[in-house]
N, C-alpha and C. Protein backbone atom coordinates (compact mmCIF):
# COMPACT_ATOMS: atom_id res chain seq x y z
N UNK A 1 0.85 -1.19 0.00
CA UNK A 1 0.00 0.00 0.00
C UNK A 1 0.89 1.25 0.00
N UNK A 2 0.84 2.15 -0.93
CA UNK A 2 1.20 3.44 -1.09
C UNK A 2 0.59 4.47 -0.18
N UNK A 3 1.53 5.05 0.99
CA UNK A 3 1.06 6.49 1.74
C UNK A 3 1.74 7.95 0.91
N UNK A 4 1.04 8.93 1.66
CA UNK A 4 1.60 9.91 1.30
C UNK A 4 1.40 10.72 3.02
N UNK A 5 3.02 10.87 3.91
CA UNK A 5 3.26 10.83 4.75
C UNK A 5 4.09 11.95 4.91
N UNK A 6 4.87 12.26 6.56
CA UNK A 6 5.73 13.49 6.55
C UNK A 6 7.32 12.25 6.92
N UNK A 7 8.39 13.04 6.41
CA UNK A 7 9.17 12.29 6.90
C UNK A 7 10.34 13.57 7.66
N UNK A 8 10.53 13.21 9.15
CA UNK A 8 10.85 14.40 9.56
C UNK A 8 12.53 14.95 9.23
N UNK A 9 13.23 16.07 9.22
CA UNK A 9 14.01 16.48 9.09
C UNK A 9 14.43 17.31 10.03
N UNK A 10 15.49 18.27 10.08
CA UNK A 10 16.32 18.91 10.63
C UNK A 10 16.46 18.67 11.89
N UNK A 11 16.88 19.73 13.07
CA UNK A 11 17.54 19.88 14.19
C UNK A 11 16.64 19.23 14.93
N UNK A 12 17.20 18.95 16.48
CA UNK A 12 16.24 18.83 18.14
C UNK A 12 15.98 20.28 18.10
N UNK A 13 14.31 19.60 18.18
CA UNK A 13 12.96 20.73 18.38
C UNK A 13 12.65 21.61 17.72
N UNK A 14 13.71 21.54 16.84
CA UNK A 14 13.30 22.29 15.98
C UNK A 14 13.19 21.81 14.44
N UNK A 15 12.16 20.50 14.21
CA UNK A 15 12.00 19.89 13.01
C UNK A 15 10.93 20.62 11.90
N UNK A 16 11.46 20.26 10.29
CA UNK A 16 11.26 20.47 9.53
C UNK A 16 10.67 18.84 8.79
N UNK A 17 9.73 19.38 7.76
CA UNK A 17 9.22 18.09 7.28
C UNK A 17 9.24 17.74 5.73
N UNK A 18 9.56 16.70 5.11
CA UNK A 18 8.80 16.92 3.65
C UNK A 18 8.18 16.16 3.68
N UNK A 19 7.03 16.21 2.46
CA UNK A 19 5.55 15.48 2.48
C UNK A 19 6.07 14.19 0.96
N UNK A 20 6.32 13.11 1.71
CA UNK A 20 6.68 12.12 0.23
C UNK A 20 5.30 11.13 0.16
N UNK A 21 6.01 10.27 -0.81
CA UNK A 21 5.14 8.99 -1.27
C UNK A 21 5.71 7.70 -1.10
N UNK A 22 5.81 7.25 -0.56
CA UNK A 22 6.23 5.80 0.29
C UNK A 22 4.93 4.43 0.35
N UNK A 23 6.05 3.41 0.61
CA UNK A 23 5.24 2.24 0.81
C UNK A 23 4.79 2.13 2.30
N UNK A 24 3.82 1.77 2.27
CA UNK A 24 3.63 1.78 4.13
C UNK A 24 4.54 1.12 4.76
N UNK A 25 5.22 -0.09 4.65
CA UNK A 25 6.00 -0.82 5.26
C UNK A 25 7.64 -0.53 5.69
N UNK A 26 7.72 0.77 4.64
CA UNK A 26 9.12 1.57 4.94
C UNK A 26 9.43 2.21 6.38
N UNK A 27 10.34 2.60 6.91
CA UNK A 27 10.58 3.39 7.88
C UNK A 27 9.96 4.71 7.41
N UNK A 28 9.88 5.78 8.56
CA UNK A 28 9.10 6.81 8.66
C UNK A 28 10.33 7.81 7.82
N UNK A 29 11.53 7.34 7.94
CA UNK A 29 12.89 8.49 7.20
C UNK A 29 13.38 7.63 6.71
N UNK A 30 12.98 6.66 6.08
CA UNK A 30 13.53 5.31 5.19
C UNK A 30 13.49 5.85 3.67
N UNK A 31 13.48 4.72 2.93
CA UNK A 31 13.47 4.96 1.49
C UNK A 31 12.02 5.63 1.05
N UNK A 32 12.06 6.43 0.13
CA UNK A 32 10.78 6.96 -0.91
C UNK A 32 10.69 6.85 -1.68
N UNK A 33 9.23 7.14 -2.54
CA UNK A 33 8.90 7.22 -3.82
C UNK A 33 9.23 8.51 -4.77
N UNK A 34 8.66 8.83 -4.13
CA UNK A 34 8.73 10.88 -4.65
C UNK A 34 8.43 11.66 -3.50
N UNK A 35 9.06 12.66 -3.75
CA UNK A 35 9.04 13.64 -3.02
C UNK A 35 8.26 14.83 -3.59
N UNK A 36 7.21 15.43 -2.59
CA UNK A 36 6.12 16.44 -3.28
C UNK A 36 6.00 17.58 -2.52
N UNK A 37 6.51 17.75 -1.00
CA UNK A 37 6.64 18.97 -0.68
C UNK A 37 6.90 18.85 0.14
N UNK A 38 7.17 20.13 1.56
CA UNK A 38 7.95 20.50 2.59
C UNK A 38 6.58 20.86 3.62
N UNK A 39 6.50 20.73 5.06
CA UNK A 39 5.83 21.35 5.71
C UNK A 39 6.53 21.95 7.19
N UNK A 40 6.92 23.22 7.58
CA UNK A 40 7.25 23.91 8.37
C UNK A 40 5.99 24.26 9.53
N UNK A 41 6.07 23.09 10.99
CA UNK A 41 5.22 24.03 11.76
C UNK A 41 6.03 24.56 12.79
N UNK A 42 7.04 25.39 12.34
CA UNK A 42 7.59 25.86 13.61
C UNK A 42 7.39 27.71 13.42
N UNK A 43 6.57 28.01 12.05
CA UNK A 43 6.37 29.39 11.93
C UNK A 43 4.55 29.54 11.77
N UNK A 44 4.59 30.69 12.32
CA UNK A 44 2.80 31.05 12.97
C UNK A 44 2.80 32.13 11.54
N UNK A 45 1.57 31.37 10.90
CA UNK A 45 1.07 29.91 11.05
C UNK A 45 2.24 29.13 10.01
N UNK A 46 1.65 28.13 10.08
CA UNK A 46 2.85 27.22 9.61
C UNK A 46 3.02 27.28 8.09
N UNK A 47 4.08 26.88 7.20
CA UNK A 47 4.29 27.32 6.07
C UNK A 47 4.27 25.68 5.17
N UNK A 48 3.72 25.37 4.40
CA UNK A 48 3.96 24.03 3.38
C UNK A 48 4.00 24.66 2.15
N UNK A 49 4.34 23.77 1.04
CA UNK A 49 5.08 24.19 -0.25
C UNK A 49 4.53 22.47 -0.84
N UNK A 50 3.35 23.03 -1.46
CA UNK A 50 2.98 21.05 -2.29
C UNK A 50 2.63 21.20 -3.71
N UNK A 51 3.52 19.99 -4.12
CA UNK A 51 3.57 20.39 -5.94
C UNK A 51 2.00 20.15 -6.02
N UNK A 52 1.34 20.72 -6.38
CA UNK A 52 -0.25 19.96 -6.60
C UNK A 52 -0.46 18.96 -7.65
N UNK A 53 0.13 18.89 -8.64
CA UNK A 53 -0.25 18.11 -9.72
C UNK A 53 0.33 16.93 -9.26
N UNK A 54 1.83 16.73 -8.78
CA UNK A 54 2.46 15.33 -8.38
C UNK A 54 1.10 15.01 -7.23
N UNK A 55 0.55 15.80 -6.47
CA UNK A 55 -0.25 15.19 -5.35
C UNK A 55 -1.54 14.43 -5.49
N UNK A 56 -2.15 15.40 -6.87
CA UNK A 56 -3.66 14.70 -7.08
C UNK A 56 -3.25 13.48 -8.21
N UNK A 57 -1.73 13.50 -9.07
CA UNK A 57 -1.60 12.27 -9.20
C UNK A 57 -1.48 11.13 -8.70
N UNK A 58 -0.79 11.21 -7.45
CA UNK A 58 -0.79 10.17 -6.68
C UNK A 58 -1.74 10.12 -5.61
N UNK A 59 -2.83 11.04 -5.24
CA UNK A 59 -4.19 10.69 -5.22
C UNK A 59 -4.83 9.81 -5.99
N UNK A 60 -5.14 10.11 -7.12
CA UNK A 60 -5.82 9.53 -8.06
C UNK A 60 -5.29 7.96 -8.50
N UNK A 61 -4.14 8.09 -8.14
CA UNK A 61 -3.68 6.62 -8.28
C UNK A 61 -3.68 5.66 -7.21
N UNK A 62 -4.60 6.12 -6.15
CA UNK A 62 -4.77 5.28 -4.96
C UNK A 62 -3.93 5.55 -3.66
N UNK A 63 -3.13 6.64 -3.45
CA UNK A 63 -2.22 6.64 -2.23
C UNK A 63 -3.20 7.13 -1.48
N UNK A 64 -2.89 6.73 -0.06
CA UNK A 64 -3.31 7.09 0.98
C UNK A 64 -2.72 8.59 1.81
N UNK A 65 -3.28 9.15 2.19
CA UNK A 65 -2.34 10.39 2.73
C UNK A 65 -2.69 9.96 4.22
N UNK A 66 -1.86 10.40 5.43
CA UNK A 66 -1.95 10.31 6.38
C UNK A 66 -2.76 11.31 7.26
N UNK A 67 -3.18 11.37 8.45
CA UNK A 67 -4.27 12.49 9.54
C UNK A 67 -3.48 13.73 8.60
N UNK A 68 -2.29 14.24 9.27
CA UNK A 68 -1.62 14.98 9.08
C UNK A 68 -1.79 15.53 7.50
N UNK A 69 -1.24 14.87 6.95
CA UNK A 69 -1.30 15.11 5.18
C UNK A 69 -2.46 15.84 5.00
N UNK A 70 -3.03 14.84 5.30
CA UNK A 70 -4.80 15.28 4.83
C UNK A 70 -5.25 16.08 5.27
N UNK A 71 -5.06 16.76 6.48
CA UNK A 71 -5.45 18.15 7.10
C UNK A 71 -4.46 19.26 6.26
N UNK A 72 -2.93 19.11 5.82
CA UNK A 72 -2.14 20.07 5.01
C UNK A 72 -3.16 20.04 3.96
N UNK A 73 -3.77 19.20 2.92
CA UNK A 73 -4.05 18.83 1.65
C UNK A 73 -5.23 19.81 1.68
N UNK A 74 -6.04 19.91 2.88
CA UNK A 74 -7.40 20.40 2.96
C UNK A 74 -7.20 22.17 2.95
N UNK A 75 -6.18 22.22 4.22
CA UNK A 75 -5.83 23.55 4.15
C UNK A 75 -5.54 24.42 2.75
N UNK A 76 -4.71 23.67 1.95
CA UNK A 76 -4.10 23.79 0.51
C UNK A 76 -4.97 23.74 -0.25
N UNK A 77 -6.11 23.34 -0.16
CA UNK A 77 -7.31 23.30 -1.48
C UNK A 77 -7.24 21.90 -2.56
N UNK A 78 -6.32 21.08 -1.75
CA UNK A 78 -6.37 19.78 -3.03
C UNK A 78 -7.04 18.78 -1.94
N UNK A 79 -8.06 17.98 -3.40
CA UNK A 79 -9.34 17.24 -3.04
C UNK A 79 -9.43 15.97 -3.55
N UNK A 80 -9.54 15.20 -3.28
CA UNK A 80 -9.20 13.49 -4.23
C UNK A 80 -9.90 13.94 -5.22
């Protein structure tokens, strides 16, 4: 099964995220599929950057997005 998940990045406490496409069975900072954008909640309010077209493709092709994702996706205006 294909997710579309955060996989975290940078410093202690002060993490940064990008939003990929992975197999569920991977580690959470393991290998990926593609990579489709970045999400920053450490600035009010928080800042994401999502290719839209890579996203509703791999919507449309069955990935799952995660709580998280799917609340960025909603905020952002992209809709299965």
């Amino acid at each position: 099964m294909v997710k579309i998940r955060l996989r975290r990045m940078g410093q202690k406490r002060n993490a940064i995220y990008r939003i990929i496409v992975s197999d569920s069975r991977s580690p959470r900072d393991g290998r990926c599929i593609e990579e489709i954008g970045t999400y920053n909640p450490n600035t009010e309010p928080y800042t994401s950057t999502i290719d839209e077209e890579k996203a509703k493709k791999w919507l449309a092709d069955g990935a799952q997005p995660t709580e998280v994702v799917a609340r960025i996706f909603k905020n952002a205006g992209i809709e299965k």
